[in-house]
N, C-alpha and C. Protein backbone atom coordinates (compact mmCIF):
# COMPACT_ATOMS: atom_id res chain seq x y z
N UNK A 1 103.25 143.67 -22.10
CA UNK A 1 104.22 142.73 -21.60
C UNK A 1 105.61 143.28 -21.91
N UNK A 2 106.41 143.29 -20.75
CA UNK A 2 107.75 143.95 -20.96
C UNK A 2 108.63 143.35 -21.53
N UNK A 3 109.04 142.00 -21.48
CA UNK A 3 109.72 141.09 -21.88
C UNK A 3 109.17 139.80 -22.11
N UNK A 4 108.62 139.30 -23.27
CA UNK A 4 107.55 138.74 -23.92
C UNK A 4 108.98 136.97 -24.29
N UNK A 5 108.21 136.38 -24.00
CA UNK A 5 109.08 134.86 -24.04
C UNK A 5 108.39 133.80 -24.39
N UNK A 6 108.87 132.85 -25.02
CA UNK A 6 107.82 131.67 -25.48
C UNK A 6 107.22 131.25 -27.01
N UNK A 7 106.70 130.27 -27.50
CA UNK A 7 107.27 129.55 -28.79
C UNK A 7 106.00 130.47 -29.86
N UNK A 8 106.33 130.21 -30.84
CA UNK A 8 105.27 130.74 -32.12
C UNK A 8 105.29 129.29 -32.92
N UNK A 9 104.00 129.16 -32.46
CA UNK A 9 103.23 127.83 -33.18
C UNK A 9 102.81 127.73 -35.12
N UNK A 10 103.26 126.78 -35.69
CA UNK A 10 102.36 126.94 -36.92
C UNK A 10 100.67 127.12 -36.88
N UNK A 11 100.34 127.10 -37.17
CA UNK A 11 98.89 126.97 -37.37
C UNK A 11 98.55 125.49 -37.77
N UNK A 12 97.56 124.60 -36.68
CA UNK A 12 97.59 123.09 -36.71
C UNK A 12 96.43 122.71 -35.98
N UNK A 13 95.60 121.60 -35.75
CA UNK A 13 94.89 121.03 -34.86
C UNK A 13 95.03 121.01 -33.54
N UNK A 14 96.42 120.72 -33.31
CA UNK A 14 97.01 120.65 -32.17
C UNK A 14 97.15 121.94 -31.32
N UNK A 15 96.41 122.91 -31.67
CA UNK A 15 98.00 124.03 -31.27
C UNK A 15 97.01 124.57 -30.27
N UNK A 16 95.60 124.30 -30.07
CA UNK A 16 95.05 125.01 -28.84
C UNK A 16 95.40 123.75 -27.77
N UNK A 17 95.16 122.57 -27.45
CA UNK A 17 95.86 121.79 -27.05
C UNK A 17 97.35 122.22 -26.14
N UNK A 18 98.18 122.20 -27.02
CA UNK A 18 99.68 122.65 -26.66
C UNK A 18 99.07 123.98 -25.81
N UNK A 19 98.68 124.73 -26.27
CA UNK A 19 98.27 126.23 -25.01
C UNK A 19 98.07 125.56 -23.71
N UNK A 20 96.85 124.61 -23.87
CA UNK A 20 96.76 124.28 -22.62
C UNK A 20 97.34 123.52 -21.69
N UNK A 21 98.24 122.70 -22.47
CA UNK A 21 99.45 121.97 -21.52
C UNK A 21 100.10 123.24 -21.27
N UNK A 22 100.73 124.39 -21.93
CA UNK A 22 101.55 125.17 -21.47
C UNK A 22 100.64 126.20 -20.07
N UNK A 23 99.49 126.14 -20.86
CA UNK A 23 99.00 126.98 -18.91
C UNK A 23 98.74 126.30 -17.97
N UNK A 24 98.91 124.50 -18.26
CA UNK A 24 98.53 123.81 -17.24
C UNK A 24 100.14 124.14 -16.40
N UNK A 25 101.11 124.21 -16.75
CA UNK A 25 102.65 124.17 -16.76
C UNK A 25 103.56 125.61 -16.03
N UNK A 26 102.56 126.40 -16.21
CA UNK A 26 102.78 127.67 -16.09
C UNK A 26 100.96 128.50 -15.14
N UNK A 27 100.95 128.02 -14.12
CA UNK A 27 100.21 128.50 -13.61
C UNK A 27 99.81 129.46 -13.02
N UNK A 28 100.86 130.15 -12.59
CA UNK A 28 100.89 131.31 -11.93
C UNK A 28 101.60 132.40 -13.11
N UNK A 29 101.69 132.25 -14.23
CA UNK A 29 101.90 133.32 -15.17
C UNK A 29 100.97 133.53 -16.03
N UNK A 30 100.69 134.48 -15.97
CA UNK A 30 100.16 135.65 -16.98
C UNK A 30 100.38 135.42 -18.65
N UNK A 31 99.47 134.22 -19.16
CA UNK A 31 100.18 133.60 -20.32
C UNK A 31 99.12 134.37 -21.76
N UNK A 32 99.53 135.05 -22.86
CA UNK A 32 99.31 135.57 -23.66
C UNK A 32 98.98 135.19 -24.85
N UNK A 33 98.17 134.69 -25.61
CA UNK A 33 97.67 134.00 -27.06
C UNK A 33 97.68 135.06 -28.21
N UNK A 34 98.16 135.02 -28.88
CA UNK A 34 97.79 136.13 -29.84
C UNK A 34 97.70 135.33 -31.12
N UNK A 35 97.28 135.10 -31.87
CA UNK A 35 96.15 134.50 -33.23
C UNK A 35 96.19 135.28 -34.32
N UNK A 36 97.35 135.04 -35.14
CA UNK A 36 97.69 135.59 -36.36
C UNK A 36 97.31 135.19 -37.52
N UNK A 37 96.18 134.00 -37.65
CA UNK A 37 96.03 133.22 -38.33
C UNK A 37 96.56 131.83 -38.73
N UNK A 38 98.04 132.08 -39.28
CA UNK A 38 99.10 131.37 -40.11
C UNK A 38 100.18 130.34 -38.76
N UNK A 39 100.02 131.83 -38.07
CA UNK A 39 100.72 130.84 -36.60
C UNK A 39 100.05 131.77 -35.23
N UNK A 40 100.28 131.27 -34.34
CA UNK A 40 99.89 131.48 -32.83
C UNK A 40 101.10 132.15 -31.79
N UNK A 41 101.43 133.08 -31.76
CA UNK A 41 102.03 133.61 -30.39
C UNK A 41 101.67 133.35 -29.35
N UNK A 42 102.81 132.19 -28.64
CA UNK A 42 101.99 131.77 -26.60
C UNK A 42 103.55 132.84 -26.48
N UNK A 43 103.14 133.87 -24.95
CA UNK A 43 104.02 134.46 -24.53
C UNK A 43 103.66 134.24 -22.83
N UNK A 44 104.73 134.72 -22.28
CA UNK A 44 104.73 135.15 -20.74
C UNK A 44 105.45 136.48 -20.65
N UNK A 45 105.77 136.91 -19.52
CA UNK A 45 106.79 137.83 -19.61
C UNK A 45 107.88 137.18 -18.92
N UNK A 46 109.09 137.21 -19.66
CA UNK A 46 110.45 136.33 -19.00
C UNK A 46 110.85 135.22 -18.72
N UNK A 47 109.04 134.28 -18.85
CA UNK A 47 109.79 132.61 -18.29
C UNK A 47 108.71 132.29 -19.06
N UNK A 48 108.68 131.01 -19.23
CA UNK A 48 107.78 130.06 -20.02
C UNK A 48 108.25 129.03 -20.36
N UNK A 49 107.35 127.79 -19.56
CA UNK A 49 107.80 126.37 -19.82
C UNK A 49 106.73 125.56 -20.27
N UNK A 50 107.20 124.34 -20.61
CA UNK A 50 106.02 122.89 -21.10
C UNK A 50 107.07 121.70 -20.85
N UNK A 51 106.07 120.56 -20.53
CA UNK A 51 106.69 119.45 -19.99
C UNK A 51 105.95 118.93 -20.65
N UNK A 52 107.01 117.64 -21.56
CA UNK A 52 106.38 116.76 -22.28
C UNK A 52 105.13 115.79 -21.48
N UNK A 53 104.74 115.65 -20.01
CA UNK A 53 103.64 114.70 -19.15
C UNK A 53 102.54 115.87 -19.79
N UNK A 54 102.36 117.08 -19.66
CA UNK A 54 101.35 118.01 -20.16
C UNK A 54 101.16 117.98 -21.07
N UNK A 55 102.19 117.71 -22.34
CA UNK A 55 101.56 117.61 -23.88
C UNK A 55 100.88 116.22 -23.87
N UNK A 56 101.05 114.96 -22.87
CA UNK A 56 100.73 113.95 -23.60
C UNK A 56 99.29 113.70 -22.63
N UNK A 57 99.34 114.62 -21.73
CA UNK A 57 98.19 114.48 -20.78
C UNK A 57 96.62 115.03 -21.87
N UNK A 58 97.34 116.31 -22.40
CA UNK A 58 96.32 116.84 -23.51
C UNK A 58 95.94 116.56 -24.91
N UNK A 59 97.80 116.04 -25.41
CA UNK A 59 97.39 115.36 -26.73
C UNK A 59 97.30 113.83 -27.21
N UNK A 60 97.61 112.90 -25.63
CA UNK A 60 97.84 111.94 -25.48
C UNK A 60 99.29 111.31 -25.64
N UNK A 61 99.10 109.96 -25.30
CA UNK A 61 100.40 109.57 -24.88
C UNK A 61 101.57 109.16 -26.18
N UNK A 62 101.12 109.09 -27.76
CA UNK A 62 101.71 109.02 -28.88
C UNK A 62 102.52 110.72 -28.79
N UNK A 63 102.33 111.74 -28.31
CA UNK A 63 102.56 112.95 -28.44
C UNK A 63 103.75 112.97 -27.80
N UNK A 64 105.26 113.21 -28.16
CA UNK A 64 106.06 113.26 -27.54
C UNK A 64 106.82 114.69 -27.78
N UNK A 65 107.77 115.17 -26.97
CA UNK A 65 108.22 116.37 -26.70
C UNK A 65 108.64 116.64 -28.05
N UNK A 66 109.35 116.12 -28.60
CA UNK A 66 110.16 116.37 -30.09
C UNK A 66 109.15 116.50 -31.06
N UNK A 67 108.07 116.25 -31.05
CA UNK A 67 107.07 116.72 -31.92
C UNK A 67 106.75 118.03 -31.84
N UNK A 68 106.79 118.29 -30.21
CA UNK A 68 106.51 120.06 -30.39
C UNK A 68 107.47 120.75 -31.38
N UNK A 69 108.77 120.21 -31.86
CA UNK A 69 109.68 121.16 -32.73
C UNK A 69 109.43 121.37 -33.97
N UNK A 70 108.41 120.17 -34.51
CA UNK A 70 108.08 120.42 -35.88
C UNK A 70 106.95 121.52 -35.59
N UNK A 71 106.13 121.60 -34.70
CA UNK A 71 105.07 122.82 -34.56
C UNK A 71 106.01 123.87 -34.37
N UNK A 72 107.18 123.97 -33.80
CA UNK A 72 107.66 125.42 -33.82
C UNK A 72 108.18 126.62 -35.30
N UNK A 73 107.62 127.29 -35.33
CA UNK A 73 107.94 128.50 -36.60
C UNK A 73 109.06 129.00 -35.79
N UNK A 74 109.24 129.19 -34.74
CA UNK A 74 109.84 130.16 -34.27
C UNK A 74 109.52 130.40 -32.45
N UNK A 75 110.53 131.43 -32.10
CA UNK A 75 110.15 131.77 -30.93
C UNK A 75 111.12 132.75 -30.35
N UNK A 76 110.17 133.51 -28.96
CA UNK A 76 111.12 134.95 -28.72
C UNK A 76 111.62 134.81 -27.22
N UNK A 77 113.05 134.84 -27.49
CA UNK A 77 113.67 134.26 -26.23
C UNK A 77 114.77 133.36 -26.32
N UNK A 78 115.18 132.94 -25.20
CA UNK A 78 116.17 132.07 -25.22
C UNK A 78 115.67 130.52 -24.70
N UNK A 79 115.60 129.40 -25.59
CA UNK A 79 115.48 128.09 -25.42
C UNK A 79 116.02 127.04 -25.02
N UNK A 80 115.75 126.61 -23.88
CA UNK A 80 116.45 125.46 -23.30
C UNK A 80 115.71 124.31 -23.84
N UNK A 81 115.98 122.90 -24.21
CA UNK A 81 115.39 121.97 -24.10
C UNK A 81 116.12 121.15 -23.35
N UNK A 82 115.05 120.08 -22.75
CA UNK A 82 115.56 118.97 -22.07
C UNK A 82 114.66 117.87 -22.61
N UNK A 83 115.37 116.60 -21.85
CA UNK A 83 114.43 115.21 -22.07
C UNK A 83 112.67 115.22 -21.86
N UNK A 84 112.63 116.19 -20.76
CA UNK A 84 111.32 116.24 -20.17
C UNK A 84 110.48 117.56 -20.15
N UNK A 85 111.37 118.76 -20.77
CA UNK A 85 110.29 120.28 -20.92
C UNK A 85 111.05 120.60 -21.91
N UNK A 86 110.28 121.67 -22.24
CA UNK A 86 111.46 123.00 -22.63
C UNK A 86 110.81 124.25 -22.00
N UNK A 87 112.05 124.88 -21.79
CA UNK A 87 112.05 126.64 -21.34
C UNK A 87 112.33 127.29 -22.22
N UNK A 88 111.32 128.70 -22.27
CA UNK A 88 112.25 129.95 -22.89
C UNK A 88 112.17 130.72 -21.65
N UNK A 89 113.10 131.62 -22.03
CA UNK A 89 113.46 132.54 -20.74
C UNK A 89 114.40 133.94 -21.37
N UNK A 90 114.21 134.98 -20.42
CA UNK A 90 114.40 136.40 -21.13
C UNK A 90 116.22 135.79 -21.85
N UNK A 91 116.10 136.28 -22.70
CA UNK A 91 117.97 136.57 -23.18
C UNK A 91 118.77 137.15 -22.69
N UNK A 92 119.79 136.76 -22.38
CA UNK A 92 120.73 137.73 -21.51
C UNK A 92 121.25 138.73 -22.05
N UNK A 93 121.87 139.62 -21.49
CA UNK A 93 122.04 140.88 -22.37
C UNK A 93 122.65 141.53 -21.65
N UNK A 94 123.76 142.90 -22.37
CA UNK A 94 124.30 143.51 -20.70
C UNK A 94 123.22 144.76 -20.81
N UNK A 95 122.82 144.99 -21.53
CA UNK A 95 121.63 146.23 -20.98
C UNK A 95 119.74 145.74 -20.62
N UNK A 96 119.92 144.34 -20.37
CA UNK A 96 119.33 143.84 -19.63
C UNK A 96 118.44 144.04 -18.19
N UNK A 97 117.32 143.91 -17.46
CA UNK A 97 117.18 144.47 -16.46
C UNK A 97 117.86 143.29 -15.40
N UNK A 98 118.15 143.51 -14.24
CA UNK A 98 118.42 142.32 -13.46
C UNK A 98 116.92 141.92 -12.74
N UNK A 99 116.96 140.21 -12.69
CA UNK A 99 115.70 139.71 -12.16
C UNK A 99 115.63 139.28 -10.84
C-alpha cells in the first residue's frame, strides 16, 4: 500500500465490529487489517471513512460516533470528523503525489 490511511484501534471487544462498519462504509476499497495484538491497524490507501449509522448498525444503537475516539490509539493520515463520519485521507504535502 502506497499511501496507507485510517485509525489504529486499541485492542477491545468491539474492534472487529468497527472493521466491519468501516468495510461496510468503504466498499469499493481495498481495506487492510493488520493485528498487532495490543492494537489493530484498519488502512486503505489514501481515503478511509466510517459513519456513525454503520457503527450503530453493527454495535447497536447505544454506540455513538464519539465513542469511536476513546478506541482510537492513534492513526495515519489526516482526520476529519463530523457529526455523522469521520475521514482520514492522504496528508497534504508539497512532495506529495497529485490525486
Amino acid at each position: 500500500m502506497k499511501h496507507p490511511v485510517g485509525p489504529i484501534l486499541r485492542m477491545c471487544d468491539e474492534v472487529e465490529l468497527v472493521v466491519e462498519a468501516i468495510r461496510d462504509d468503504n466498499p469499493e476499497r481495498d481495506i487492510e487489517v493488520i493485528d498487532r495484538g495490543a492494537y489493530v491497524r484498519v488502512q486503505a490507501d489514501g481515503y478511509l471513512r466510517v459513519t456513525e449509522e454503520s457503527l450503530k448498525h453493527h454495535l447497536g444503537d447505544g454506540f455513538h460516533l464519539r465513542s469511536l475516539e476513546g478506541m482510537l490509539s492513534s492513526f495515519a493520515g489526516r482526520i476529519k470528523t463530523a457529526s455523522d463520519h469521520i475521514e482520514w485521507t492522504l496528508m497534504a504535502s508539497p512532495n506529495a503525489p497529485a490525486r
